[in-house]
Protein backbone atom coordinates (compact mmCIF):
# COMPACT_ATOMS: atom_id res chain seq x y z
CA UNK A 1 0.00 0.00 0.00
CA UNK A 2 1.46 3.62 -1.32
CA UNK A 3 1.20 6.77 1.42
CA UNK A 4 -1.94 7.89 -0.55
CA UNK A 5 -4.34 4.56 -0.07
CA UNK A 6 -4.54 5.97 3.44
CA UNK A 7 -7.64 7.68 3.32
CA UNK A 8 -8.77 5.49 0.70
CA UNK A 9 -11.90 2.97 1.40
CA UNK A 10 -11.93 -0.52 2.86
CA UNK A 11 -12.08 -2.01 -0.28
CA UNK A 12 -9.54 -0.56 -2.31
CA UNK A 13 -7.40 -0.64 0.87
CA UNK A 14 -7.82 -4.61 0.82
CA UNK A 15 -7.17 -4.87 -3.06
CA UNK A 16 -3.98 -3.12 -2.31
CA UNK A 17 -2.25 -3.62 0.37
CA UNK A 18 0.93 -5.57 1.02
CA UNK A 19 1.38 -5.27 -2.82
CA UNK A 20 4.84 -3.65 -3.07
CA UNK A 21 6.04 -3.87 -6.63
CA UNK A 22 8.99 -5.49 -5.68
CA UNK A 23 7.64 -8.45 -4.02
CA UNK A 24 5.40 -8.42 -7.07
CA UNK A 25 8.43 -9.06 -9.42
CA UNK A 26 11.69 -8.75 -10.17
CA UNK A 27 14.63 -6.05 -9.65
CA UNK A 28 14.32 -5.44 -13.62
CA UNK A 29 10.46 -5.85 -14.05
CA UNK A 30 9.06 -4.69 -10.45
CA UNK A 31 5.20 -5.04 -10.01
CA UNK A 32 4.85 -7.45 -13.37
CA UNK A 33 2.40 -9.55 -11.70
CA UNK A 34 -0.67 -9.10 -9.23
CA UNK A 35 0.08 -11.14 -6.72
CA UNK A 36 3.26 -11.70 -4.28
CA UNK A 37 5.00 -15.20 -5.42
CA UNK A 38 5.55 -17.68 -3.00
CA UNK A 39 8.66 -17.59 -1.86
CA UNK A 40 9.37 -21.29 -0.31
CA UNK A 41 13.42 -20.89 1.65
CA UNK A 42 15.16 -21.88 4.50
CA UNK A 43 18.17 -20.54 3.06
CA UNK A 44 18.95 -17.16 1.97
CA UNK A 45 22.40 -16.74 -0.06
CA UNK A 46 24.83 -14.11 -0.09
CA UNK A 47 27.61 -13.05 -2.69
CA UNK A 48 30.47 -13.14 -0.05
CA UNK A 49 31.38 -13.22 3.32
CA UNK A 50 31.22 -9.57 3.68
CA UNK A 51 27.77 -9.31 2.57
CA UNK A 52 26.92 -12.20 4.89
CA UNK A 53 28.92 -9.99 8.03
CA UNK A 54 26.75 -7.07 6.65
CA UNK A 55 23.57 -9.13 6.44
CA UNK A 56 23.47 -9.99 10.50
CA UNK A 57 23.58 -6.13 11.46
CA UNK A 58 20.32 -5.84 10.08
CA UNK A 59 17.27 -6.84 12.01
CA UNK A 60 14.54 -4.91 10.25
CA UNK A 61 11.55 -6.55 8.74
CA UNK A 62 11.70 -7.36 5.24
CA UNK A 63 15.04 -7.74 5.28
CA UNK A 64 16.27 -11.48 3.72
CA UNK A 65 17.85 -12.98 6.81
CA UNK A 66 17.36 -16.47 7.12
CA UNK A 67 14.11 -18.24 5.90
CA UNK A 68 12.44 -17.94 9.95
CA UNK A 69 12.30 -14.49 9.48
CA UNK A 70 10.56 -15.05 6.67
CA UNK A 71 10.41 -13.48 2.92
CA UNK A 72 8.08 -11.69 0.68
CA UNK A 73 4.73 -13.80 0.80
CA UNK A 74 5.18 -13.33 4.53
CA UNK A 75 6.09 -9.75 4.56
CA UNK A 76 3.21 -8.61 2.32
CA UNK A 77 0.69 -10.19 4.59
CA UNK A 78 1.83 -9.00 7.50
CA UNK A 79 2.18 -5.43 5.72
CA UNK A 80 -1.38 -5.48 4.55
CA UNK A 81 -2.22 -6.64 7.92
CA UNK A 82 -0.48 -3.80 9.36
CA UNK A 83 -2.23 -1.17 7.08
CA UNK A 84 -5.63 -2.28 7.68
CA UNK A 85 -5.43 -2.07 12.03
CA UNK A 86 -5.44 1.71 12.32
CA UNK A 87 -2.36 2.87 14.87
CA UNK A 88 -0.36 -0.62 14.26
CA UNK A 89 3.30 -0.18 13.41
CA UNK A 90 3.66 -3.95 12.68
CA UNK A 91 2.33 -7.38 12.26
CA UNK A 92 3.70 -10.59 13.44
CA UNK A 93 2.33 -14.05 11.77
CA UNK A 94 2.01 -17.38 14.05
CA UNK A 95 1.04 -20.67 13.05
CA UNK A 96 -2.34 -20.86 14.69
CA UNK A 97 -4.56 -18.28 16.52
CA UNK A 98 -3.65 -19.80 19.77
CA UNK A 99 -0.13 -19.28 19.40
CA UNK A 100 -0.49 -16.46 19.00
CA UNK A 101 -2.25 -15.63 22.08
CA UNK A 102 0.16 -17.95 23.94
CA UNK A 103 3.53 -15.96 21.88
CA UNK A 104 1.74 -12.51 23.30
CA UNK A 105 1.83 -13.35 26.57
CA UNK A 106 5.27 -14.78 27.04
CA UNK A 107 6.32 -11.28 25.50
CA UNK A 108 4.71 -9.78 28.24
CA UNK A 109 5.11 -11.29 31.26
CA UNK A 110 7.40 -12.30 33.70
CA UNK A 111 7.32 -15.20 37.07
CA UNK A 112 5.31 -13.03 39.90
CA UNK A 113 3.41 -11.63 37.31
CA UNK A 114 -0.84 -11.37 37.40
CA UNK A 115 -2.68 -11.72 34.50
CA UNK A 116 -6.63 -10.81 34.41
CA UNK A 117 -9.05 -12.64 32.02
CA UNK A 118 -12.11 -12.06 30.83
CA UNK A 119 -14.52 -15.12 32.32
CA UNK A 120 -15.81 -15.74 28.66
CA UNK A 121 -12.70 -15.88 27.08
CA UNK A 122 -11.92 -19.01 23.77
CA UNK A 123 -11.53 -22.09 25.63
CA UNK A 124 -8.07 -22.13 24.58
CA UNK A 125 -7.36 -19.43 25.95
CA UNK A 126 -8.29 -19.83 29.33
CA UNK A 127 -6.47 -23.20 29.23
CA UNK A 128 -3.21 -21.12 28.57
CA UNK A 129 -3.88 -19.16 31.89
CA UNK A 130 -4.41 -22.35 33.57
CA UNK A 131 -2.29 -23.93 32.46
CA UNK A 132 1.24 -22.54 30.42
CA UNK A 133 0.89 -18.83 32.65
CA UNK A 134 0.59 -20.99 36.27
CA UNK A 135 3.65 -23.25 35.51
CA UNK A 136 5.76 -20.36 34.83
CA UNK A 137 4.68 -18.73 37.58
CA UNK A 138 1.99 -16.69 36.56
CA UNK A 139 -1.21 -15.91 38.13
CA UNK A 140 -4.39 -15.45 36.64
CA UNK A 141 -6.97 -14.49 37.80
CA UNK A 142 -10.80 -14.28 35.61
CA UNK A 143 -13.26 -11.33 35.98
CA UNK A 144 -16.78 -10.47 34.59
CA UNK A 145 -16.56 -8.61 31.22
CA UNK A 146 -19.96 -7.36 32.00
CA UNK A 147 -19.32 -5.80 35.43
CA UNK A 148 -17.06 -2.59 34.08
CA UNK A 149 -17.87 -1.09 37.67
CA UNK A 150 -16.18 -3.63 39.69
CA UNK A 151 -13.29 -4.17 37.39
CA UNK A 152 -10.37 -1.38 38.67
CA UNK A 153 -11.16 -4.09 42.26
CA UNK A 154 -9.28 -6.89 40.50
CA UNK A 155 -5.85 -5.38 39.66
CA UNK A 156 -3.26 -5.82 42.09
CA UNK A 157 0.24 -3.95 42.00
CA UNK A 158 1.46 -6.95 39.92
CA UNK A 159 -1.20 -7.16 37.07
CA UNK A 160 0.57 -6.94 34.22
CA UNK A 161 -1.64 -7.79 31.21
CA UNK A 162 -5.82 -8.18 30.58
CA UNK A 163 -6.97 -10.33 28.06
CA UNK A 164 -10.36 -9.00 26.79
CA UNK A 165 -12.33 -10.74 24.06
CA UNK A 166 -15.33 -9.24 22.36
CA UNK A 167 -17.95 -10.77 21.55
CA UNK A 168 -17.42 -13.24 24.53
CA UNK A 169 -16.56 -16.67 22.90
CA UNK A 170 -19.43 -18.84 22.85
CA UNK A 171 -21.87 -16.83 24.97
CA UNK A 172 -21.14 -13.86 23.06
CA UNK A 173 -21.16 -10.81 25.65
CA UNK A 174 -20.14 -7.60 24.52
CA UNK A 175 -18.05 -5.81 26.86
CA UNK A 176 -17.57 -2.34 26.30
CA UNK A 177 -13.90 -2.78 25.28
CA UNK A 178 -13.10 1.00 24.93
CA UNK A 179 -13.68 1.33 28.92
CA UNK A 180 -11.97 -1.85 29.86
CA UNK A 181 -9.07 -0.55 27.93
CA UNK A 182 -9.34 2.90 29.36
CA UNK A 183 -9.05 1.26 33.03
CA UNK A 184 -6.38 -1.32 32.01
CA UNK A 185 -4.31 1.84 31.06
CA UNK A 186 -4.85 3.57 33.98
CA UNK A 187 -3.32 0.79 35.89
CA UNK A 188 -0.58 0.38 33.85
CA UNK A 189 -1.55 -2.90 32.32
CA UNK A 190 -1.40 -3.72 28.91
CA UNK A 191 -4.60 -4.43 27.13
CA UNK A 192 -4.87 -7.10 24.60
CA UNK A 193 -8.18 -8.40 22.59
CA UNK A 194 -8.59 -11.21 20.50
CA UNK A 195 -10.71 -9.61 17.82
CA UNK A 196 -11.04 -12.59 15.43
CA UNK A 197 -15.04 -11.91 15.47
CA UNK A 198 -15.21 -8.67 14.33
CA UNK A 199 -11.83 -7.84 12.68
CA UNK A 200 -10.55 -4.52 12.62
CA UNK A 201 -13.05 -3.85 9.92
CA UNK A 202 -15.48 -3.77 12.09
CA UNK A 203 -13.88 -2.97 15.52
CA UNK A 204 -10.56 -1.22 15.02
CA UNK A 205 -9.06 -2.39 18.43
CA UNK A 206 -5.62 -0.10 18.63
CA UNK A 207 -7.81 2.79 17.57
CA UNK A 208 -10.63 2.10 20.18
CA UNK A 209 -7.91 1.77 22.73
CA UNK A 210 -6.28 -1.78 23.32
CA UNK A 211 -2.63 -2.26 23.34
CA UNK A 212 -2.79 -5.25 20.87
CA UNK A 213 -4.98 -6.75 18.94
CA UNK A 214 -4.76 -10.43 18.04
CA UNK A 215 -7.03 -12.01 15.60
CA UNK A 216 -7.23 -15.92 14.05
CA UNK A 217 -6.52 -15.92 10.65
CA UNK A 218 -7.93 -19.56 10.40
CA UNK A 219 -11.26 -17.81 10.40
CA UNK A 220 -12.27 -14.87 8.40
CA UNK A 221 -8.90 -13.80 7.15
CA UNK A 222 -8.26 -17.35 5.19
CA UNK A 223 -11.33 -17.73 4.71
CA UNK A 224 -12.01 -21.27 3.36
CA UNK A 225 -11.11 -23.36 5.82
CA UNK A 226 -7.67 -25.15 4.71
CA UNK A 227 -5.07 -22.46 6.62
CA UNK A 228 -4.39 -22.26 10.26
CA UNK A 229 -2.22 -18.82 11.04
CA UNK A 230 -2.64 -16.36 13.61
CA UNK A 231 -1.74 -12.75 13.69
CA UNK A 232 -0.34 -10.22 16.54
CA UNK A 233 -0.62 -6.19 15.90
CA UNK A 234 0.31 -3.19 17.84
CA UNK A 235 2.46 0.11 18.33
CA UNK A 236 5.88 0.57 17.92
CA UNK A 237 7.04 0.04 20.78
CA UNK A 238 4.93 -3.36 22.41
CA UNK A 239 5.56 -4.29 18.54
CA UNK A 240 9.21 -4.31 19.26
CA UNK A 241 8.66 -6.36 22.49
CA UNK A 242 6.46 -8.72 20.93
CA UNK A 243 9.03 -8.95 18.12
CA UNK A 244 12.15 -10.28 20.25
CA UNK A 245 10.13 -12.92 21.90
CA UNK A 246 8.43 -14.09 18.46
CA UNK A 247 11.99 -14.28 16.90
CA UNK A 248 13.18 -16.29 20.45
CA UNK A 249 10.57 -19.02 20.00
CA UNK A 250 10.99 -19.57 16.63
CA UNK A 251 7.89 -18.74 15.55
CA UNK A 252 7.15 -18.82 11.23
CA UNK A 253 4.46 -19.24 8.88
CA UNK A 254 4.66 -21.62 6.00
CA UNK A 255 4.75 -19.47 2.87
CA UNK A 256 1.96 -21.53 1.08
CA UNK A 257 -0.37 -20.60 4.09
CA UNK A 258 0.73 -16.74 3.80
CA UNK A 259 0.05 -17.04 -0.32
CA UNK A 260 -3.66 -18.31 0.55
CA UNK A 261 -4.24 -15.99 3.60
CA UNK A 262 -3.31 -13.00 0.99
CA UNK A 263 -5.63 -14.54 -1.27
CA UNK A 264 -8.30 -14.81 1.51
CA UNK A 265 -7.85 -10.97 2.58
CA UNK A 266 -8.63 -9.41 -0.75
CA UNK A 267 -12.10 -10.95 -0.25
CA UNK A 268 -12.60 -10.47 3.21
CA UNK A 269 -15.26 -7.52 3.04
CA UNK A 270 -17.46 -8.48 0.62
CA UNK A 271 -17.52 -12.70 2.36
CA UNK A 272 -18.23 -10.55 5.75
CA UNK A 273 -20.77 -8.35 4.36
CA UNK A 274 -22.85 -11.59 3.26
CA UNK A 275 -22.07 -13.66 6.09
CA UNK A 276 -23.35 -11.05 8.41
CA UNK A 277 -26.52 -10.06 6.58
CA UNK A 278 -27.09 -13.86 6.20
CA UNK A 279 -26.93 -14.32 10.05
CA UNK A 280 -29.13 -11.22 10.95
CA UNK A 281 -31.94 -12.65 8.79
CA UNK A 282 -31.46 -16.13 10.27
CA UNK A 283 -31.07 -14.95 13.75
CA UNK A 284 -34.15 -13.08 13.62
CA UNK A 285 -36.04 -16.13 12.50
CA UNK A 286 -34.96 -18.02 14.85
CA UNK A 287 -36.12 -15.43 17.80
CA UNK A 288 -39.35 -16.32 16.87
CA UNK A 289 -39.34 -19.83 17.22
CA UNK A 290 -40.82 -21.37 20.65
CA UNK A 291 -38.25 -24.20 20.91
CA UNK A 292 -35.42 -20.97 21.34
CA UNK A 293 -35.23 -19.38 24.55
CA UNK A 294 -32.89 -16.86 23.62
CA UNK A 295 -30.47 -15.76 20.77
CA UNK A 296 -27.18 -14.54 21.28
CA UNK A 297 -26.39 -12.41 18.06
CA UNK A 298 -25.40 -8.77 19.57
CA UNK A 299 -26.03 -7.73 16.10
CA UNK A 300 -29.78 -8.17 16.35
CA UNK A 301 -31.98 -5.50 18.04
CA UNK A 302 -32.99 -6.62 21.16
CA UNK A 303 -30.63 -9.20 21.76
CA UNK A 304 -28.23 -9.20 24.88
CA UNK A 305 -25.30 -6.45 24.51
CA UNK A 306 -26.48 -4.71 21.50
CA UNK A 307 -26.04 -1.45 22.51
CA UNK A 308 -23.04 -1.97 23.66
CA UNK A 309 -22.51 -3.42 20.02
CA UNK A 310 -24.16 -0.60 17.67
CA UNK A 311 -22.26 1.85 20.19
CA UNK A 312 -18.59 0.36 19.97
CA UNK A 313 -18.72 -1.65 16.51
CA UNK A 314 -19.24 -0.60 13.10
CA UNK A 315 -19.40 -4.57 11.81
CA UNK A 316 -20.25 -8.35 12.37
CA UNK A 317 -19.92 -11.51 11.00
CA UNK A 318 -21.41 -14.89 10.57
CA UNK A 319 -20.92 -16.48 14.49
CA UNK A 320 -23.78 -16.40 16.84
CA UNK A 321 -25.35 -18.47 19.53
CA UNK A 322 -28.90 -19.56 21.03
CA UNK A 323 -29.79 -21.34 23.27
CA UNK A 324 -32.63 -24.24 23.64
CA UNK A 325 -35.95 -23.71 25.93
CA UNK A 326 -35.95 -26.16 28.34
CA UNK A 327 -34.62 -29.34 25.94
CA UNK A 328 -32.90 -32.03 26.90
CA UNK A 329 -28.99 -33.14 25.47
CA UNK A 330 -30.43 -35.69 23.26
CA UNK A 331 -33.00 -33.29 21.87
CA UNK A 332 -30.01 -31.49 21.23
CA UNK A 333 -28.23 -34.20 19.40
CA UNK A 334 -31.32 -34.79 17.46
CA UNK A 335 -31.75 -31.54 16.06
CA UNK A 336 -27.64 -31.19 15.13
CA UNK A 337 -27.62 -34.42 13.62
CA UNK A 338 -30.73 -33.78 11.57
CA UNK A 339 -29.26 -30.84 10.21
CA UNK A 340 -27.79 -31.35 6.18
CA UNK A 341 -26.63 -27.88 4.88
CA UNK A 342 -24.80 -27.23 8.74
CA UNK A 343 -21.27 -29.17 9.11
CA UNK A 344 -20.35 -30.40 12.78
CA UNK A 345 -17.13 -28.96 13.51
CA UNK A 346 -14.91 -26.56 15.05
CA UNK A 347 -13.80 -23.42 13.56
CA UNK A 348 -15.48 -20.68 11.45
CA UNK A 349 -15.64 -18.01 9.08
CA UNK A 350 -15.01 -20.06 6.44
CA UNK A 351 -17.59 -20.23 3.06
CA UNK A 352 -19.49 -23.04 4.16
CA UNK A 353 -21.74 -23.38 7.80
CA UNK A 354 -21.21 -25.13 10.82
CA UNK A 355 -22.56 -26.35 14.31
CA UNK A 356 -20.89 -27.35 17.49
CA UNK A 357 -23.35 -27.61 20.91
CA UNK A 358 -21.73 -25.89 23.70
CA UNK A 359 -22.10 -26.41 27.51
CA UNK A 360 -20.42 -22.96 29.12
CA UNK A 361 -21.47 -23.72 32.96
CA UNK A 362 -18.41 -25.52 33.31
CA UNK A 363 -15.83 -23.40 32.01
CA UNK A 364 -16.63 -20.56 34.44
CA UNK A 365 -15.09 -19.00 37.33
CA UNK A 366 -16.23 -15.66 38.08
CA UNK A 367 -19.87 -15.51 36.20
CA UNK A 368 -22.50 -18.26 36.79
CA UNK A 369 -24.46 -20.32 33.59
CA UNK A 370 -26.74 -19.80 32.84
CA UNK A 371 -26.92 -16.18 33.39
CA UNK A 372 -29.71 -13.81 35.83
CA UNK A 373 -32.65 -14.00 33.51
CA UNK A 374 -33.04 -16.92 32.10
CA UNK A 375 -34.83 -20.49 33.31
CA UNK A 376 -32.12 -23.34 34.99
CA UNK A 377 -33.50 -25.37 31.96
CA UNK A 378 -32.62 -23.02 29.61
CA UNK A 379 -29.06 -23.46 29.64
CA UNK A 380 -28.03 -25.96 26.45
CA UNK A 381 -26.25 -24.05 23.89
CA UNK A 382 -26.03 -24.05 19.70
CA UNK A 383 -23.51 -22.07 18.29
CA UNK A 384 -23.82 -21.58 14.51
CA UNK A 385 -21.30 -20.18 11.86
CA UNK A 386 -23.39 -19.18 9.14
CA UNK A 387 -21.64 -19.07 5.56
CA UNK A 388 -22.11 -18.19 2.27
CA UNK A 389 -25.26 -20.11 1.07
CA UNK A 390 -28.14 -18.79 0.64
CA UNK A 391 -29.80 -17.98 4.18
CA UNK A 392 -33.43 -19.40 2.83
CA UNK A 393 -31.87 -22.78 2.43
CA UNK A 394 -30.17 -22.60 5.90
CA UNK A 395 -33.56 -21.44 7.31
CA UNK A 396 -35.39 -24.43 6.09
CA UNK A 397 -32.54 -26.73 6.95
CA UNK A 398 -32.60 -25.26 10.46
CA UNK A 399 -36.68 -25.88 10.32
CA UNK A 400 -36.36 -28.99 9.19
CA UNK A 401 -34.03 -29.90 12.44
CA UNK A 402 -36.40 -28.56 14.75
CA UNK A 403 -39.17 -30.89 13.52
CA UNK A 404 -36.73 -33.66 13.91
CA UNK A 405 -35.86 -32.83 17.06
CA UNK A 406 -39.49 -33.12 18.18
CA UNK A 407 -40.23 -36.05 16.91
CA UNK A 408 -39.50 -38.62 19.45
């Protein structure tokens, strides 16, 4: 992306980005085709020895190095990356969204540290604060994204980083992320989000005021379900910190998987702009039928944080919840396994739709499922990534699955 795409729309901004002409061809012919190559190297020669002396005083990015520090395809994902989180000054590129949570942290923290979580954070995620965090000597310690007023209470003089994620993963809360930064600051914490949901197309986290934004590019970014790559941004100077630590665990992306995630971003508006307008209709279908007792889509008017969501976030996507009025686990079963057009599996944001149950109650420590509000029986979860087909087909697929799930 030239200096003058800045102001230019999301679109063109996608199109362009990370398309410098010379990673789009050769020293002699730069730009000459449309897309970076792949470049596929461990090994990156030098003329002499004192070009090879010269080529170690160099640590900048884009700069050919040896193949873990990558090469074009990388660089001109993680550019376009870059230019499309407003306030980022660089991009680093991990092998799976949870590494790249996990390759934040480290950078971060320290034995004696604290660590606060949001309660409704990606399984994953919680698992690492449980788990990797506590056996380095790490505490952490999970809080209620929905109570902003009691949330300056959990800091203690060693809280060094807060993990927010927004929508909440599963149960999708909407915390208002601008004010949980705000605090986080004022402690002198270091805010991070994992933003996979909404992107920064439509939540630009630096700009609303986290530290670092992380996303998944499994998901939306790639697009179509064969890549797993995640992605860390943020200012200059955490970027620099997040950096040295990246480059100390070895941490690369296969060129191949850069090549399609580059393919995946040029696309990544429009696929979003369907997806979402595909789940709004079907989420607002389903709000009317009695076997739902409530639908967890914050885009929808009237359901739970959206306020919070038309206040804070200029965009969506395909990934909402609801949950079952007063069913049983084998109802459940019935109406997943009766669906056709819905795949079971993990993931999303890829072209096609999928369904996974989900049972939060247990993976809770500082909120209660189900929530104030809502029936003890009402607790068995459906989470739905809705993709590109055509949302009447999904609707009747989804009807048809109800009547199967009723008939005993």
């Amino acid at each position: 992306m030239t200096g003058n795409d800045k102001g230019k729309g999301t679109g063109t901004r996608l199109a362009s980005a990370g398309r410098k002409p010379d990673w789009t061809g050769t020293p002699s012919n730069p730009g000459s085709v449309v897309n970076p190559p792949v470049w596929r190297a461990s090994t990156h020669l030098y003329d002499d020895v004192a070009a090879l002396r010269e080529g170690g005083k160099s640590n900048a990015d884009g700069h050919f190095y040896y193949g873990r520090r990558g090469a074009p395809t990388q660089w001109a994902l993680a550019e376009a990356l870059t230019e499309l989180e407003p306030g980022a000054a660089g991009t680093l590129l991990y092998p799976s969204g949870v590494a790249a949570i996990a390759g934040a942290l480290l950078a971060l923290i320290k034995p004696g540290d604290h660590v606060l979580m949001a309660d409704n954070v990606y399984e994953p995620s919680r698992n690492i604060g449980r788990g990797l965090l506590t056996n380095i000597g790490v505490q952490t310690d999970f809080f209620d994204p929905l109570d902003l007023d009691g949330f300056s209470d959990r800091f203690t003089p060693k809280t060094r980083v807060v993990l927010l994620e927004a929508p909440g993963s599963l149960t999708m809360e909407v915390p208002d992320i601008p004010a949980f930064a705000a605090i986080a600051r004022e402690k002198e914490a270091i805010s991070l989000i994992d933003n996979t949901w909404a992107s920064p197309l439509g939540f630009p986290a630096l700009e609303r005021g986290c530290d670092i934004a992380i996303m998944s590019l499994t998901k939306h970014v790639g697009g179509h379900s064969d890549l797993m790559m995640g992605s860390v941004s943020a200012g200059e100077s955490l970027y620099r910190r997040l950096r040295r630590t990246y480059h100390q665990l070895g941490q690369v992306v296969s060129p191949d998987d850069a090549a399609l995630a580059l393919r995946g971003l040029r696309t990544l508006q429009v696929r979003l702009e369907r997806a979402t307008a595909s789940a709004l209709e079907i989420a607002g279908w389903l709000a009317t039928r009695p076997e739902v007792a409530k639908v967890l889509c914050p885009m929808l008017p009237g359901s739970p944080g959206h306020e919070i969501w038309a206040r804070t976030f200029s965009g969506g996507c395909g990934l909402f919840s609801f949950i079952l009025k007063g069913r049983t686990e084998d109802a459940r079963a019935r109406f997943i396994d009766a669906l056709d057009l819905f795949g079971i599996g993990y993931s999303w944001g890829g072209f096609e739709s999928l369904v996974v149950p989900f049972d939060p109650a247990d993976a809770r420590s500082a909120t209660s499922w189900p929530p104030a509000g809502m029936a003890p029986t009402d607790r068995l979860g459906i989470r739905l990534s809705v993709g590109l087909e055509e949302p009447k087909d999904l609707i009747a697929d989804l009807d048809q699955a109800f009547s199967a799930m009723e008939a005993v």
